[in-house]
C-alpha atoms as a PDB file:
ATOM      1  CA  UNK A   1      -9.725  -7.392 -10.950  1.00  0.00           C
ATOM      2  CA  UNK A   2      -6.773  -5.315 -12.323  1.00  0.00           C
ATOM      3  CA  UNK A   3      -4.410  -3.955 -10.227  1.00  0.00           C
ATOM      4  CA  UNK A   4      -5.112  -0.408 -10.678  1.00  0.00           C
ATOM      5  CA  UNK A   5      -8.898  -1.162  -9.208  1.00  0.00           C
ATOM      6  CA  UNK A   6      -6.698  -3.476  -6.353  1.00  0.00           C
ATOM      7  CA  UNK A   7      -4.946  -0.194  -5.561  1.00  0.00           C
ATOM      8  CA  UNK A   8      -8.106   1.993  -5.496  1.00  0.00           C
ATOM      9  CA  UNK A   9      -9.511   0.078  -3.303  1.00  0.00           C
ATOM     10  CA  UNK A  10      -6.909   0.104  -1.128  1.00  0.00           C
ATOM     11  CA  UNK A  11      -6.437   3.341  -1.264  1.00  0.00           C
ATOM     12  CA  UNK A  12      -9.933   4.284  -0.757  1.00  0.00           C
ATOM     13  CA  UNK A  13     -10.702   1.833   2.859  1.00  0.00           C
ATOM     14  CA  UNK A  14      -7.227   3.824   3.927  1.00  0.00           C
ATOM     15  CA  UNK A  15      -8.455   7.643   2.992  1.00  0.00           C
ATOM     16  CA  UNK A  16     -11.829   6.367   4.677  1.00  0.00           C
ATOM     17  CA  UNK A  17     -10.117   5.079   7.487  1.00  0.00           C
ATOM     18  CA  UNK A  18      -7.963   7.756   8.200  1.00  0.00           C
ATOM     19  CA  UNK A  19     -10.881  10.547   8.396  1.00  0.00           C
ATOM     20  CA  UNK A  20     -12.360   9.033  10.808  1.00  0.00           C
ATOM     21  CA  UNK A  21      -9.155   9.298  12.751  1.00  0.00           C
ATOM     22  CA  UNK A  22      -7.171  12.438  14.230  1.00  0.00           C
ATOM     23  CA  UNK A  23      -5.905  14.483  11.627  1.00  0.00           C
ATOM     24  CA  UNK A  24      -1.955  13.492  11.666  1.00  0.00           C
ATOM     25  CA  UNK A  25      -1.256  16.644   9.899  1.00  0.00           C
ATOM     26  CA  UNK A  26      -1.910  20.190  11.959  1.00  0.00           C
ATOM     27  CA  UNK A  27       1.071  22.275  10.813  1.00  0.00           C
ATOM     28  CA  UNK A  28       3.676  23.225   7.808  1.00  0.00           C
ATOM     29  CA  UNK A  29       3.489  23.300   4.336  1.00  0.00           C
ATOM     30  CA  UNK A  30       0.910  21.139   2.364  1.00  0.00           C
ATOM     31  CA  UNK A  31       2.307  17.947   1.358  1.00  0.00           C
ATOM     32  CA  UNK A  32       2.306  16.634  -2.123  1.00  0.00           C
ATOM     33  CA  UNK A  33       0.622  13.343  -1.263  1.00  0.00           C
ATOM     34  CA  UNK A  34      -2.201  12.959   1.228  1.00  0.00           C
ATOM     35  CA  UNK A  35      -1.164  10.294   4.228  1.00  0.00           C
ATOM     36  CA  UNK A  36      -3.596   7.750   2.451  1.00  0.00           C
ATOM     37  CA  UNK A  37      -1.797   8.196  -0.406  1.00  0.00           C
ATOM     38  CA  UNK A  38       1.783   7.555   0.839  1.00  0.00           C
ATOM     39  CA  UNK A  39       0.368   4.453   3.285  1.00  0.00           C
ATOM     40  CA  UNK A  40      -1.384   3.055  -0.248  1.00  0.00           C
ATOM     41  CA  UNK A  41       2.020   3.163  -2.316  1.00  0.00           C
ATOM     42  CA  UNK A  42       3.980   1.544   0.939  1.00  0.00           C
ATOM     43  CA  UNK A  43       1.511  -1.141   1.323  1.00  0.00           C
ATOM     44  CA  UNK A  44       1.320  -1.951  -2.010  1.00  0.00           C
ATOM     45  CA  UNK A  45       5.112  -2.065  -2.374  1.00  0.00           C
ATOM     46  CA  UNK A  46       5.219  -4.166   0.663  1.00  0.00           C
ATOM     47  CA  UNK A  47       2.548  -6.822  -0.659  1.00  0.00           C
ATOM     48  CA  UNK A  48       4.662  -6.842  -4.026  1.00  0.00           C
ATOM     49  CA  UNK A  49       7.567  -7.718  -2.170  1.00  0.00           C
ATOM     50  CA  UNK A  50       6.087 -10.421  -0.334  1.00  0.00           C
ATOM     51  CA  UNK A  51       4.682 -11.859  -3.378  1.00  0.00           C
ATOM     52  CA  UNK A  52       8.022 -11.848  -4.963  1.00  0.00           C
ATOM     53  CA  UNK A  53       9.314 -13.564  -2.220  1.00  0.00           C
ATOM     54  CA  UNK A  54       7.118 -16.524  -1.918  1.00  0.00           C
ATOM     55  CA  UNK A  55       7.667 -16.743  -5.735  1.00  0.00           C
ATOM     56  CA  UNK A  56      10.969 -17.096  -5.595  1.00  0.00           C
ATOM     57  CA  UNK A  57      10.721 -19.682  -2.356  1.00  0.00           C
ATOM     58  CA  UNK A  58       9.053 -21.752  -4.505  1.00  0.00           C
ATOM     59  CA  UNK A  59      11.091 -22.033  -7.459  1.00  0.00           C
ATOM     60  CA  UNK A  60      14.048 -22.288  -5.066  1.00  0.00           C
ATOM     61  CA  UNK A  61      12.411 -25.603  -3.737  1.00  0.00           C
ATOM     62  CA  UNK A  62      11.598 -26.958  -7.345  1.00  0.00           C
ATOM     63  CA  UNK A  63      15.103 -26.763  -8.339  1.00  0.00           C
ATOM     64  CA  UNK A  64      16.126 -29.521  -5.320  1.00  0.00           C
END
């Protein structure tokens, strides 16, 4: 799967998720990205950076 259909995905079980929950916002200005859409990009970055990580682990160990 590419990762733009990974990030749909995510992105879609989130949106889902979240309507089924109490609306977190009731006041202000609109915002520019929907709460799904901010979790999605966090997430994401998140599961990038542990990917990176464990990359990097591992290389670390073949070089001993």
């Amino acid at each position: 799967m590419l990762i733009e259909g990974i990030i749909i995905e995510i992105y879609v079980r989130i949106n889902d998720f979240l309507k089924e929950c109490i609306p977190l916002r009731k006041r202000g200005f609109p915002p520019k990205l929907s709460d799904a859409e901010v979790i999605t990009m966090d997430l994401f970055r998140n599961l990038q950076n542990q990917n990176f990580g464990k990359e990097t682990r591992s290389t670390e160990a073949e070089r001993t």
